[in-house]
PDB file of N, CA and C in Angstrom:
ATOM      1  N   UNK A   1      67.029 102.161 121.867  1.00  0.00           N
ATOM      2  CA  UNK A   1      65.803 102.833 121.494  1.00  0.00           C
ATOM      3  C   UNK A   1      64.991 103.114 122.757  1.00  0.00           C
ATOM      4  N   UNK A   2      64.378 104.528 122.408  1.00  0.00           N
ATOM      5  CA  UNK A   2      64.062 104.739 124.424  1.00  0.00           C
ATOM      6  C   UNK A   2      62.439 104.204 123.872  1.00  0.00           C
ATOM      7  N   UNK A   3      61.885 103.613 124.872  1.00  0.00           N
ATOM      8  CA  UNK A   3      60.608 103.147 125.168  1.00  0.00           C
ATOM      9  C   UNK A   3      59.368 104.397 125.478  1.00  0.00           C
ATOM     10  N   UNK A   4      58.877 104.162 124.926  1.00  0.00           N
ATOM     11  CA  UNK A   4      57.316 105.536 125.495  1.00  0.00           C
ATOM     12  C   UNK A   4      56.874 104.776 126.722  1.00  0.00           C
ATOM     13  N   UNK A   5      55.848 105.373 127.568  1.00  0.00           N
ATOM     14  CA  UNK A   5      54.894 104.872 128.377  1.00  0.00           C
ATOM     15  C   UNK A   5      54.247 103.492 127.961  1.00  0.00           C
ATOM     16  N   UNK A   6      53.811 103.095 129.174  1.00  0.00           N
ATOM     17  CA  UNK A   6      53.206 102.131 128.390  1.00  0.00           C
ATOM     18  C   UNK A   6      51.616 102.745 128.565  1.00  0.00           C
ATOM     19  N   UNK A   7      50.475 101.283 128.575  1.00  0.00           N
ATOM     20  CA  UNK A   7      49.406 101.826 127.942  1.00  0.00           C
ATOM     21  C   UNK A   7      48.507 102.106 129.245  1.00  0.00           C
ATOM     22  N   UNK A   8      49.196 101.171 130.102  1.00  0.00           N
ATOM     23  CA  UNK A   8      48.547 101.838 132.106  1.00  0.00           C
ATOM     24  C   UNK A   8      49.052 102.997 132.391  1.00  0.00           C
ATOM     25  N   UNK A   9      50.377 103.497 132.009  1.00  0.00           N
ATOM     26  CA  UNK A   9      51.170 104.396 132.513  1.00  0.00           C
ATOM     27  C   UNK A   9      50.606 105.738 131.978  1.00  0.00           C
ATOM     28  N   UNK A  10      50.263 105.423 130.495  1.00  0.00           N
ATOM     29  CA  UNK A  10      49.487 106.712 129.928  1.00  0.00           C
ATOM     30  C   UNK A  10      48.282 106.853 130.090  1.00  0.00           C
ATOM     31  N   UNK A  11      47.498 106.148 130.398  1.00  0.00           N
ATOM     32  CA  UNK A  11      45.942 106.148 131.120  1.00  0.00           C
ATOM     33  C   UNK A  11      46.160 106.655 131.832  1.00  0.00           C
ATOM     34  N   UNK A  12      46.984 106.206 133.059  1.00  0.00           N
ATOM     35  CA  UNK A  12      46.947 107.159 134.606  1.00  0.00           C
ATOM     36  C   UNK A  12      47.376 108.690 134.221  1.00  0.00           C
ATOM     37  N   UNK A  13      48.145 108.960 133.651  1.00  0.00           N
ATOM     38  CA  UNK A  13      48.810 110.633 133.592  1.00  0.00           C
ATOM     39  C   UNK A  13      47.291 110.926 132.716  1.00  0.00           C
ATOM     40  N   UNK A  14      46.719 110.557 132.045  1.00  0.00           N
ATOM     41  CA  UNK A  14      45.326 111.651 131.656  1.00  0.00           C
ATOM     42  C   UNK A  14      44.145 111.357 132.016  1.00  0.00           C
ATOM     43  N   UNK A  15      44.165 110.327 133.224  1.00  0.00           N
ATOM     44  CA  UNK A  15      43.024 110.204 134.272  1.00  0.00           C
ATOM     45  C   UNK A  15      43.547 111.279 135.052  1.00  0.00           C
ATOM     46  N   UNK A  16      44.774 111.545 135.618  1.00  0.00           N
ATOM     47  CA  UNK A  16      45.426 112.262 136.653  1.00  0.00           C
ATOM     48  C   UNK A  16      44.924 113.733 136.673  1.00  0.00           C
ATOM     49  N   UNK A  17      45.170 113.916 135.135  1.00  0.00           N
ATOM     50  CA  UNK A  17      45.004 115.540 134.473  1.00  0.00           C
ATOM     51  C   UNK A  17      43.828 115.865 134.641  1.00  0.00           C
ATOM     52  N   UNK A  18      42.993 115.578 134.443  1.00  0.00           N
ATOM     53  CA  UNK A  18      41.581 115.632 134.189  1.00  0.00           C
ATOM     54  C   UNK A  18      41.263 116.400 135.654  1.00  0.00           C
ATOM     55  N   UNK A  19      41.572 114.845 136.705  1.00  0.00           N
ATOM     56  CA  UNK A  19      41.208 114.982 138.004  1.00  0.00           C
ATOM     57  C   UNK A  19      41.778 116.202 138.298  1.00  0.00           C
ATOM     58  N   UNK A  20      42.814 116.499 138.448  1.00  0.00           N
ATOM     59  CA  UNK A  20      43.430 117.602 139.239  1.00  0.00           C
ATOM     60  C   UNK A  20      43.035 119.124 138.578  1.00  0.00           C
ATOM     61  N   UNK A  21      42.592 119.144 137.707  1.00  0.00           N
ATOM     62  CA  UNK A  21      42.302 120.565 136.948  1.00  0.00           C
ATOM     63  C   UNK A  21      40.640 120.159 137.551  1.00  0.00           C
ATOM     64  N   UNK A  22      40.090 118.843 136.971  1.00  0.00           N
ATOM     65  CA  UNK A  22      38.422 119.524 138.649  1.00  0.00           C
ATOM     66  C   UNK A  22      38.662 119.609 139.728  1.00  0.00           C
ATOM     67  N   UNK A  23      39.537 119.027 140.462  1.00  0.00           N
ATOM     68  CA  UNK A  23      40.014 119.116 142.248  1.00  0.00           C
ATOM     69  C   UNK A  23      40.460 120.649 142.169  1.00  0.00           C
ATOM     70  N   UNK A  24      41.481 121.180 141.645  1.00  0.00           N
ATOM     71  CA  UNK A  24      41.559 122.832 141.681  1.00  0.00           C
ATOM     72  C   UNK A  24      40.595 123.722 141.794  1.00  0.00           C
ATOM     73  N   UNK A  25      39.447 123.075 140.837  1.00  0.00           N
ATOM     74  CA  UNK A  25      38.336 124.128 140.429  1.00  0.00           C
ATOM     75  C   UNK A  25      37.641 123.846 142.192  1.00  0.00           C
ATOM     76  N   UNK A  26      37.598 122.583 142.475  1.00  0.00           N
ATOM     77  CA  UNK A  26      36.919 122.147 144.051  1.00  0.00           C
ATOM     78  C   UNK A  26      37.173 123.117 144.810  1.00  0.00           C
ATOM     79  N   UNK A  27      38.875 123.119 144.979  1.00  0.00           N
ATOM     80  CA  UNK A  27      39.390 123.544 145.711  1.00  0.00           C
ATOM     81  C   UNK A  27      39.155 125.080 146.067  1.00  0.00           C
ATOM     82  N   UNK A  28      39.167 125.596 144.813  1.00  0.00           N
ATOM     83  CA  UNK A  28      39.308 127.310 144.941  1.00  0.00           C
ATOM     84  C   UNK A  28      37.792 127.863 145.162  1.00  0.00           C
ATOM     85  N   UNK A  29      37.007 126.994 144.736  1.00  0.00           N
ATOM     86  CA  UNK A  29      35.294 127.534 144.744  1.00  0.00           C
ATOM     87  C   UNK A  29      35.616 127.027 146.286  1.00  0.00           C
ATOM     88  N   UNK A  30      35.780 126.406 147.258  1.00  0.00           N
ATOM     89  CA  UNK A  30      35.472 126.364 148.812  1.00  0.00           C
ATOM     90  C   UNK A  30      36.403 127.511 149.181  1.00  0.00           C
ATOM     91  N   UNK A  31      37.153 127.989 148.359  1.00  0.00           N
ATOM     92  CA  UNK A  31      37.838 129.103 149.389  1.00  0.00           C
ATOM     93  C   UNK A  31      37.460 130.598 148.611  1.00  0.00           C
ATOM     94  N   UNK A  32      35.965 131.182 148.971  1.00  0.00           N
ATOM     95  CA  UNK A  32      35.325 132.280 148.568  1.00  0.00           C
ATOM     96  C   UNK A  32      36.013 133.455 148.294  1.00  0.00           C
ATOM     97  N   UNK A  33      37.060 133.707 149.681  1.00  0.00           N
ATOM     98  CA  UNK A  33      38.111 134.711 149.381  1.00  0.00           C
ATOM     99  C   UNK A  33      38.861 134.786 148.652  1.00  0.00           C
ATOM    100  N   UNK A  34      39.391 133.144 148.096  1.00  0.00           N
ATOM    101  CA  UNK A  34      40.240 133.097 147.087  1.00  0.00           C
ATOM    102  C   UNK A  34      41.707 132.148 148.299  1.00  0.00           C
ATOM    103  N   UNK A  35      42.318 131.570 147.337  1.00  0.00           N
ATOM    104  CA  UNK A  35      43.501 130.871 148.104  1.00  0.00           C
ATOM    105  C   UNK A  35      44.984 130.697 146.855  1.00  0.00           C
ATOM    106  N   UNK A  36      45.747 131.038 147.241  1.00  0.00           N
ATOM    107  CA  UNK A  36      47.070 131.243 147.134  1.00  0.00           C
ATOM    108  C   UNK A  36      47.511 129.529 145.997  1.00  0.00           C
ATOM    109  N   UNK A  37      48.632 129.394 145.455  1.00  0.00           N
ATOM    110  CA  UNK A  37      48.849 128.228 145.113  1.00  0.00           C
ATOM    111  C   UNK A  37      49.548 127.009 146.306  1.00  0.00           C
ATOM    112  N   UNK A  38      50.246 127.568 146.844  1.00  0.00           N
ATOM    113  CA  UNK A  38      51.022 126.675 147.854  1.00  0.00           C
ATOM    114  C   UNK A  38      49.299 126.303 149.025  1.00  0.00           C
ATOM    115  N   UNK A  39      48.484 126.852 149.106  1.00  0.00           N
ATOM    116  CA  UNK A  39      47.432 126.499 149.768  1.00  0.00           C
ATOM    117  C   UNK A  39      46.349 125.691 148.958  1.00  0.00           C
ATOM    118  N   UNK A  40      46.992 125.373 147.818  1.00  0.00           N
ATOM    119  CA  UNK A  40      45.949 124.533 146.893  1.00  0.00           C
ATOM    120  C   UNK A  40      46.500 123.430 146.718  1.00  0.00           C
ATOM    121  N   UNK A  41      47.836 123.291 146.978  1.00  0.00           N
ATOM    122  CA  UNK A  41      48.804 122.286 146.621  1.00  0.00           C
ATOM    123  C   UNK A  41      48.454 121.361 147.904  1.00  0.00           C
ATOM    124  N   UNK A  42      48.228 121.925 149.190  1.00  0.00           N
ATOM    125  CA  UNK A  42      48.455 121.267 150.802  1.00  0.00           C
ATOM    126  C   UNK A  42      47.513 120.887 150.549  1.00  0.00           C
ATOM    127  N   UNK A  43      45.861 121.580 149.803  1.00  0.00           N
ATOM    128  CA  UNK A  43      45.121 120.819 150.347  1.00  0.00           C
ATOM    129  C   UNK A  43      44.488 119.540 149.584  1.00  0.00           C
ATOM    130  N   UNK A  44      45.343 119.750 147.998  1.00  0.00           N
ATOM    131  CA  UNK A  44      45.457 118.405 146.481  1.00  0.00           C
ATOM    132  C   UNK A  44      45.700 117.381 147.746  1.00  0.00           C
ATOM    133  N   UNK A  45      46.865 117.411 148.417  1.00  0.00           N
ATOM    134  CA  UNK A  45      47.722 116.943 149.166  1.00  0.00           C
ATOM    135  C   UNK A  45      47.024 116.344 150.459  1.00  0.00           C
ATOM    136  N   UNK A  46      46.491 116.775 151.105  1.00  0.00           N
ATOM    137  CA  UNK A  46      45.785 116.486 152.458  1.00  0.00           C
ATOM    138  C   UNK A  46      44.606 115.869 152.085  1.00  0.00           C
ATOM    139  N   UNK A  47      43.427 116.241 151.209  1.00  0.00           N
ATOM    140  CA  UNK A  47      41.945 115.931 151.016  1.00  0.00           C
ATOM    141  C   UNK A  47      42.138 114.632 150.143  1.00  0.00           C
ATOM    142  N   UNK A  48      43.469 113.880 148.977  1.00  0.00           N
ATOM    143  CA  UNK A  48      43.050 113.096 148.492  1.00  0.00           C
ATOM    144  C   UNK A  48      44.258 111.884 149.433  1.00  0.00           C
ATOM    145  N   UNK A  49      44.924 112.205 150.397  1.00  0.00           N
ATOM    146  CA  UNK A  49      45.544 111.150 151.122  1.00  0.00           C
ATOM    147  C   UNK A  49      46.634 111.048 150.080  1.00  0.00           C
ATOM    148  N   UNK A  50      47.535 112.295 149.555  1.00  0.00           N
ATOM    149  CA  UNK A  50      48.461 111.978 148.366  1.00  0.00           C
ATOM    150  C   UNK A  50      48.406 111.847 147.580  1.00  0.00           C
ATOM    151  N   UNK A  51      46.884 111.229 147.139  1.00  0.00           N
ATOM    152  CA  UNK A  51      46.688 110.734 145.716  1.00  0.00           C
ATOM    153  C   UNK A  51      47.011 111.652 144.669  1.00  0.00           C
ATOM    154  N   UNK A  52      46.590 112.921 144.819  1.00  0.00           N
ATOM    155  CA  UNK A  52      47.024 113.819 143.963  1.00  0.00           C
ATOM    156  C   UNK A  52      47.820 115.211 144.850  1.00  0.00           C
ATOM    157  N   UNK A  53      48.964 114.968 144.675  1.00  0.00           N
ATOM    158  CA  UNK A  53      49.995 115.070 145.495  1.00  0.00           C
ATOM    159  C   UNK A  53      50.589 115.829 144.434  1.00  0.00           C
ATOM    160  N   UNK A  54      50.633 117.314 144.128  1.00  0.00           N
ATOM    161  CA  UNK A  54      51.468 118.509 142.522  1.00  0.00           C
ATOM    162  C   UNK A  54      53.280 118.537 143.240  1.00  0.00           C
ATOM    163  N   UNK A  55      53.852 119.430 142.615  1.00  0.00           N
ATOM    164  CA  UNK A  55      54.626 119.884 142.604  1.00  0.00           C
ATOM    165  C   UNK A  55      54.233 121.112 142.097  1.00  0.00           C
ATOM    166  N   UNK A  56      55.570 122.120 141.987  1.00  0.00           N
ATOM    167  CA  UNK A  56      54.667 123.742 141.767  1.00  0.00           C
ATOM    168  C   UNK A  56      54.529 123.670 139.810  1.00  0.00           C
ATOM    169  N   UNK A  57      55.831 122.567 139.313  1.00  0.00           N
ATOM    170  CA  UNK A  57      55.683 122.551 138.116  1.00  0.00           C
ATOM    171  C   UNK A  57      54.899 121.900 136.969  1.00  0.00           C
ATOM    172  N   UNK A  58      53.695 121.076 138.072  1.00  0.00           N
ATOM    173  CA  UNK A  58      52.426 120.212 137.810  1.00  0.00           C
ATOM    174  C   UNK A  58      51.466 121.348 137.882  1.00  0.00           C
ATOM    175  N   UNK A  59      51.303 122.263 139.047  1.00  0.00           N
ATOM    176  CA  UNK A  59      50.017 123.264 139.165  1.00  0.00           C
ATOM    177  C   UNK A  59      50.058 124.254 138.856  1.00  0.00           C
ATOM    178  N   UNK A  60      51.547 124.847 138.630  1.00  0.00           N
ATOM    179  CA  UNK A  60      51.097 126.224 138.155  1.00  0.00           C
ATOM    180  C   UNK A  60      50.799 126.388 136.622  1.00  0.00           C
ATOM    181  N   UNK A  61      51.103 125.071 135.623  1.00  0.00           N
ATOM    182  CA  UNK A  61      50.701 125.247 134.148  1.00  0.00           C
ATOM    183  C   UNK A  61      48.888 124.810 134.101  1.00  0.00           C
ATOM    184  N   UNK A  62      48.710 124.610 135.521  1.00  0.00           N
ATOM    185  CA  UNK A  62      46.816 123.712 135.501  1.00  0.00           C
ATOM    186  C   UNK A  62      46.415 125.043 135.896  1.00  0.00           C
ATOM    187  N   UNK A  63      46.938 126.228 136.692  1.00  0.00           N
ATOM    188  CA  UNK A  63      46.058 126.981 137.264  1.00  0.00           C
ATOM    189  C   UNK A  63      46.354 128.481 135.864  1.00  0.00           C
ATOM    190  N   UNK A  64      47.384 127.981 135.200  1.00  0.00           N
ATOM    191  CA  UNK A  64      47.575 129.069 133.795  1.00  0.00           C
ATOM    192  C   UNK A  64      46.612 128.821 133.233  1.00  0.00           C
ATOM    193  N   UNK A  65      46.423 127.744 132.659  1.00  0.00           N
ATOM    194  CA  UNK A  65      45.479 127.159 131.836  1.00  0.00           C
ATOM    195  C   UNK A  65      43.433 127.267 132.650  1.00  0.00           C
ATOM    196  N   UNK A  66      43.710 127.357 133.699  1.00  0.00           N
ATOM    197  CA  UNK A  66      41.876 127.751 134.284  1.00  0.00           C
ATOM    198  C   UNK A  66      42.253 128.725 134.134  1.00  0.00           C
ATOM    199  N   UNK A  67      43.054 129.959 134.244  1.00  0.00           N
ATOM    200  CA  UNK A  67      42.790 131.295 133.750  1.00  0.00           C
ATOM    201  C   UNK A  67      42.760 131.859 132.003  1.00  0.00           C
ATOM    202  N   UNK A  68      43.079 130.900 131.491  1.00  0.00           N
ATOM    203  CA  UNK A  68      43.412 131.135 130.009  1.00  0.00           C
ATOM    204  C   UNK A  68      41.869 130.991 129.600  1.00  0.00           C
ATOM    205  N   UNK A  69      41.320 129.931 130.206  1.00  0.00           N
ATOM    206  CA  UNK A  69      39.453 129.265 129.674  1.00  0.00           C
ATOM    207  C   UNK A  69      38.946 130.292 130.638  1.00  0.00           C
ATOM    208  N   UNK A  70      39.353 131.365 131.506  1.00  0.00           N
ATOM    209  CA  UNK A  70      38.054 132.211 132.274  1.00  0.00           C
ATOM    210  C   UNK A  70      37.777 131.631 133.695  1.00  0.00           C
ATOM    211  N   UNK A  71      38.329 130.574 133.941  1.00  0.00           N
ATOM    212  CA  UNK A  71      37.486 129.846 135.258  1.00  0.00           C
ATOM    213  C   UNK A  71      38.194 130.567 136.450  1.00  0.00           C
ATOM    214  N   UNK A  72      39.013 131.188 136.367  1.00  0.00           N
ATOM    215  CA  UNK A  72      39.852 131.495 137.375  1.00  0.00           C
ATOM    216  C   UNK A  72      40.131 132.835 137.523  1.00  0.00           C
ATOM    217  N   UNK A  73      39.979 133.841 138.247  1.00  0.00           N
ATOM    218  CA  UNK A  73      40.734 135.414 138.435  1.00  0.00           C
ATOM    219  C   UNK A  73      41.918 134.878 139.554  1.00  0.00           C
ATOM    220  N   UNK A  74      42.492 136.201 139.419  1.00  0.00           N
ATOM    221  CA  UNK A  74      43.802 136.050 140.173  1.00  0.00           C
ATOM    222  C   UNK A  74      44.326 137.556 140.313  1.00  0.00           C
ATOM    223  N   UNK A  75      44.290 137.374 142.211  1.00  0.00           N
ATOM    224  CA  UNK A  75      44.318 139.255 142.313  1.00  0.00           C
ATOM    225  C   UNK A  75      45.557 139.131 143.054  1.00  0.00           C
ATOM    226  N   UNK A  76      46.263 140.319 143.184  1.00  0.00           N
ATOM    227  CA  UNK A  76      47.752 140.135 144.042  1.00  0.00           C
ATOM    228  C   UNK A  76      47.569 140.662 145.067  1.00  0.00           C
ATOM    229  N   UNK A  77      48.168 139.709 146.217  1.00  0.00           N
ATOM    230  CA  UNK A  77      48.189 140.175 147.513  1.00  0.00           C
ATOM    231  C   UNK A  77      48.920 140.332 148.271  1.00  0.00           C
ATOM    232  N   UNK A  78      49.214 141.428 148.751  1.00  0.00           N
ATOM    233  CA  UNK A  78      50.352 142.094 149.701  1.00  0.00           C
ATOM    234  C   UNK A  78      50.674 141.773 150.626  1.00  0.00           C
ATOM    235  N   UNK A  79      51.922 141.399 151.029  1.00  0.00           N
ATOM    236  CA  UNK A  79      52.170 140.995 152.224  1.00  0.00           C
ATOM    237  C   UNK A  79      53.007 141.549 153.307  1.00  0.00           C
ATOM    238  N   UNK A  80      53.043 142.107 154.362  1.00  0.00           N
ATOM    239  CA  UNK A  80      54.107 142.482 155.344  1.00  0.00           C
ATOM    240  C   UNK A  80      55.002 142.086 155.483  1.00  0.00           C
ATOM    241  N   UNK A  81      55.429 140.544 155.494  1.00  0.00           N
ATOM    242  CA  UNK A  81      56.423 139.283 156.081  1.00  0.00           C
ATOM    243  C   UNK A  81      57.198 138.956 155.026  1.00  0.00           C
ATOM    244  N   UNK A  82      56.596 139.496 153.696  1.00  0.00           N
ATOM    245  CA  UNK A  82      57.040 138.879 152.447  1.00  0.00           C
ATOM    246  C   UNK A  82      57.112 139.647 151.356  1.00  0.00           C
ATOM    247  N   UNK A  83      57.185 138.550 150.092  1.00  0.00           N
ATOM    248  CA  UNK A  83      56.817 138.631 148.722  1.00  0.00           C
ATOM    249  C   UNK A  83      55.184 138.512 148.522  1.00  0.00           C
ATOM    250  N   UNK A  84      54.423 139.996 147.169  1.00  0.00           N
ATOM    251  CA  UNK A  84      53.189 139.803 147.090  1.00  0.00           C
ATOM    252  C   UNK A  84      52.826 138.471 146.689  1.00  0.00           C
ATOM    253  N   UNK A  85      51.491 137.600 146.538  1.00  0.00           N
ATOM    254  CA  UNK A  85      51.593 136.635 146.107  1.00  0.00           C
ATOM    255  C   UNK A  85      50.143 136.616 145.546  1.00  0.00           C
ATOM    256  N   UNK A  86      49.915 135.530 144.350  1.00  0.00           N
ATOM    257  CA  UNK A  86      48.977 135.588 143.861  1.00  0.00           C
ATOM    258  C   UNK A  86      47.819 134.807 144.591  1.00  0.00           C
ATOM    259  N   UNK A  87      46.611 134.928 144.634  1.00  0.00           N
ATOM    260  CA  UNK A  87      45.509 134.180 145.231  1.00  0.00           C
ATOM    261  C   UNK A  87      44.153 133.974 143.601  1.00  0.00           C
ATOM    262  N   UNK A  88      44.117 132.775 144.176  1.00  0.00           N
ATOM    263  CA  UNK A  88      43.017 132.856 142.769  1.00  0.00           C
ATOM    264  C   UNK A  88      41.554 132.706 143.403  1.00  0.00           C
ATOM    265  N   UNK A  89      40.678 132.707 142.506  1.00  0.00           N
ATOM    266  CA  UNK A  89      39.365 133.228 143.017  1.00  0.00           C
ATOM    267  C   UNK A  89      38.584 132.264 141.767  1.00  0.00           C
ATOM    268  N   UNK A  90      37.465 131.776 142.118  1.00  0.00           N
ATOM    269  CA  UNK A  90      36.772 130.932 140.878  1.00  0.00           C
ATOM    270  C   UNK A  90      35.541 132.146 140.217  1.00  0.00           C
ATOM    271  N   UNK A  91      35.239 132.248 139.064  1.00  0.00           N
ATOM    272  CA  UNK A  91      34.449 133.204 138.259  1.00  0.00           C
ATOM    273  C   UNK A  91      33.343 132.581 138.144  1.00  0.00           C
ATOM    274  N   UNK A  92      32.692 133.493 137.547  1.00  0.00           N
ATOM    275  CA  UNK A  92      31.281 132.513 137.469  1.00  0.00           C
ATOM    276  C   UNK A  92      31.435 131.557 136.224  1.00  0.00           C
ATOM    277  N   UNK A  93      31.831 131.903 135.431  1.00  0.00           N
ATOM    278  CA  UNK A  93      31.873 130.316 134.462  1.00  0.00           C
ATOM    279  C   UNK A  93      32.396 129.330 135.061  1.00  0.00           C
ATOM    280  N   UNK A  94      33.336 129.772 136.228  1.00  0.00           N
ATOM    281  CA  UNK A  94      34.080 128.591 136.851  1.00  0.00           C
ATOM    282  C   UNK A  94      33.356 127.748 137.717  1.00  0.00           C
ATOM    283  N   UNK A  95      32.095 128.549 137.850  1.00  0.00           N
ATOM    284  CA  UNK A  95      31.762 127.819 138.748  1.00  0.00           C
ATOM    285  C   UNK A  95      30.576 127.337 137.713  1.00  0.00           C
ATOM    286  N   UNK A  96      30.062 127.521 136.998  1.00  0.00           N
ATOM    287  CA  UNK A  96      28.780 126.595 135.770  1.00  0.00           C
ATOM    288  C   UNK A  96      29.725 125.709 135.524  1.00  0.00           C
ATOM    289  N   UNK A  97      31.242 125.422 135.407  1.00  0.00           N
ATOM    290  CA  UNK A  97      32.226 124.540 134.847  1.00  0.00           C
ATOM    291  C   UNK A  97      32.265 123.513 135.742  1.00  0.00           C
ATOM    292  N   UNK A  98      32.384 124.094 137.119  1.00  0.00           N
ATOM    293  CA  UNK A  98      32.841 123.126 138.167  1.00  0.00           C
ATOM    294  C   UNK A  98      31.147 122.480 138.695  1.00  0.00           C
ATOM    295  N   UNK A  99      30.192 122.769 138.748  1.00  0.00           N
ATOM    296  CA  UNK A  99      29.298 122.490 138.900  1.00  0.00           C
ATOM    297  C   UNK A  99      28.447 121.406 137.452  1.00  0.00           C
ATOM    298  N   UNK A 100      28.961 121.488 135.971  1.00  0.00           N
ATOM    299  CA  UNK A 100      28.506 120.901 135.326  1.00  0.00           C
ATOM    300  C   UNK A 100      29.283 119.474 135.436  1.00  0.00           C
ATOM    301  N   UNK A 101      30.845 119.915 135.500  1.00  0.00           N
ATOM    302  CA  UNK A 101      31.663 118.968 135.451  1.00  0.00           C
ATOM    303  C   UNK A 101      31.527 117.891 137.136  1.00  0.00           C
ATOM    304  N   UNK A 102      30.618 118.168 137.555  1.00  0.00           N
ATOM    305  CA  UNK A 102      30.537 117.544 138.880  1.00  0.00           C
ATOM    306  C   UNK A 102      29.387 116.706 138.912  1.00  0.00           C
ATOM    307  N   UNK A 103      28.505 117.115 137.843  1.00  0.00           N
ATOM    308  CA  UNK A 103      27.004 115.785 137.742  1.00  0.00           C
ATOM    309  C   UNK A 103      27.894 114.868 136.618  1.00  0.00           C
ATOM    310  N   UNK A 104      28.762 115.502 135.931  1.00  0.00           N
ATOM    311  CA  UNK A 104      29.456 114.371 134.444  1.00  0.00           C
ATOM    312  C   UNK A 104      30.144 113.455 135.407  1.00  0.00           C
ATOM    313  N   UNK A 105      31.107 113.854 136.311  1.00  0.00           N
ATOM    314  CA  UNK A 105      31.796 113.122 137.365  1.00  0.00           C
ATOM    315  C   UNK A 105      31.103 111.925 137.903  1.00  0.00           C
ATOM    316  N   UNK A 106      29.952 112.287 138.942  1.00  0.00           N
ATOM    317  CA  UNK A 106      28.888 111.603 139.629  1.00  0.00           C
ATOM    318  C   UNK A 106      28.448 110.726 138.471  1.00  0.00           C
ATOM    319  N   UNK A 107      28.206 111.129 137.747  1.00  0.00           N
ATOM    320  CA  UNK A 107      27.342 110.078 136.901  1.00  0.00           C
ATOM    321  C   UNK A 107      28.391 108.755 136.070  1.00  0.00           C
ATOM    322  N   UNK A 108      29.544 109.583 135.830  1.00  0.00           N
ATOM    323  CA  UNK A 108      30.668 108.481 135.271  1.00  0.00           C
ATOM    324  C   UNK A 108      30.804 107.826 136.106  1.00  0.00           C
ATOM    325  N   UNK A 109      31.327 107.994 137.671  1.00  0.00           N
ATOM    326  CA  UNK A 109      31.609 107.040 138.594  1.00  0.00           C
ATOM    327  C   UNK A 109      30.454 106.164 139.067  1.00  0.00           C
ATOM    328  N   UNK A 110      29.639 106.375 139.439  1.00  0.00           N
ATOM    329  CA  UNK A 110      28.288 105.540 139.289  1.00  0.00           C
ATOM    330  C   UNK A 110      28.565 104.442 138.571  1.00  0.00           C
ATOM    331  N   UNK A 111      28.496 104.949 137.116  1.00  0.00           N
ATOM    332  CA  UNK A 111      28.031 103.761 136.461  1.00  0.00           C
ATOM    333  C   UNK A 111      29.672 102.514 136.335  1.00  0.00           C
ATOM    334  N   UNK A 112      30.780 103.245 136.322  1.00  0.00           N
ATOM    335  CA  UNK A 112      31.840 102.493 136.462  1.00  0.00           C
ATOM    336  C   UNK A 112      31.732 101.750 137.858  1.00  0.00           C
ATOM    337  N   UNK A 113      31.185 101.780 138.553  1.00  0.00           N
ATOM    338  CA  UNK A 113      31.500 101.618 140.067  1.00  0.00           C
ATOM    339  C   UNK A 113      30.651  99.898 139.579  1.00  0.00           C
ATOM    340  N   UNK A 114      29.102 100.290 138.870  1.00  0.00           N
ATOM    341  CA  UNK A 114      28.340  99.098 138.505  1.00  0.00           C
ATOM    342  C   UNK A 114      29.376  98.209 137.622  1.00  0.00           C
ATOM    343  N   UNK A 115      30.145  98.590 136.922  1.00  0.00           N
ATOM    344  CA  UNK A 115      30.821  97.412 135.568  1.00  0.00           C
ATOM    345  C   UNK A 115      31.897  96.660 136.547  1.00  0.00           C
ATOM    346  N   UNK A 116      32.611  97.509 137.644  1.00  0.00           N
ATOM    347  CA  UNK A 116      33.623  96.547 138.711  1.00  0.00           C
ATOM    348  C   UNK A 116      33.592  95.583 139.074  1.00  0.00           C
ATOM    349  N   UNK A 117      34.211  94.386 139.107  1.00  0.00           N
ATOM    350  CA  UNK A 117      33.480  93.286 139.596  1.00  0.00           C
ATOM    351  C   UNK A 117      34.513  92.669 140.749  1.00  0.00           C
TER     352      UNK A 117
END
């Protein structure tokens, strides 16, 4: 009989989710011009020390899904060297989203930070 997750294992994968669909929204509102996926992935990758560390088949269903809710445009961009590639851009709901979801953040960690012992 195969075993499910257990009950740490499934906490972490939808603490994980959460985080990485606001770290995206972080991510793409600092890059005004807009930034590519493989440049969102380096920097999941670089800014949390691994912690949230995608694969392309972790981010590209998180960055479907911010375009499905509006938070996200996505314009194609041409390249000389290459294949066009997509760059995404944060909208303005994306950014009332990423900006509301950033005092809910602050304020959750706060007060968890007080219950730690």
């Amino acid at each position: 009989m195969k075993k499910g997750l257990s009950f740490e294992e499934s906490w972490k994968v939808e603490i994980r989710r959460g985080l990485l669909q606001y770290a995206v929204l972080a991510i793409v509102r600092s890059h005004s011009d807009g930034i590519h996926g493989y440049g969102i992935a380096r920097e999941l990758d670089e800014k949390t020390d691994g912690l949230l560390e995608v694969k392309e088949g972790t981010l590209y269903p998180i960055l479907h899904r911010l375009r499905n809710e509006r938070l996200l445009n996505v314009r194609i961009e041409r390249s000389e060297s290459g294949p066009a590639r997509k760059v995404y851009v944060l909208t303005g709901e994306g950014d009332r989203v990423y900006r509301e979801l950033t005092v809910t953040l602050r304020n959750v960690f706060e007060r968890l930070k007080e219950m730690m012992i």
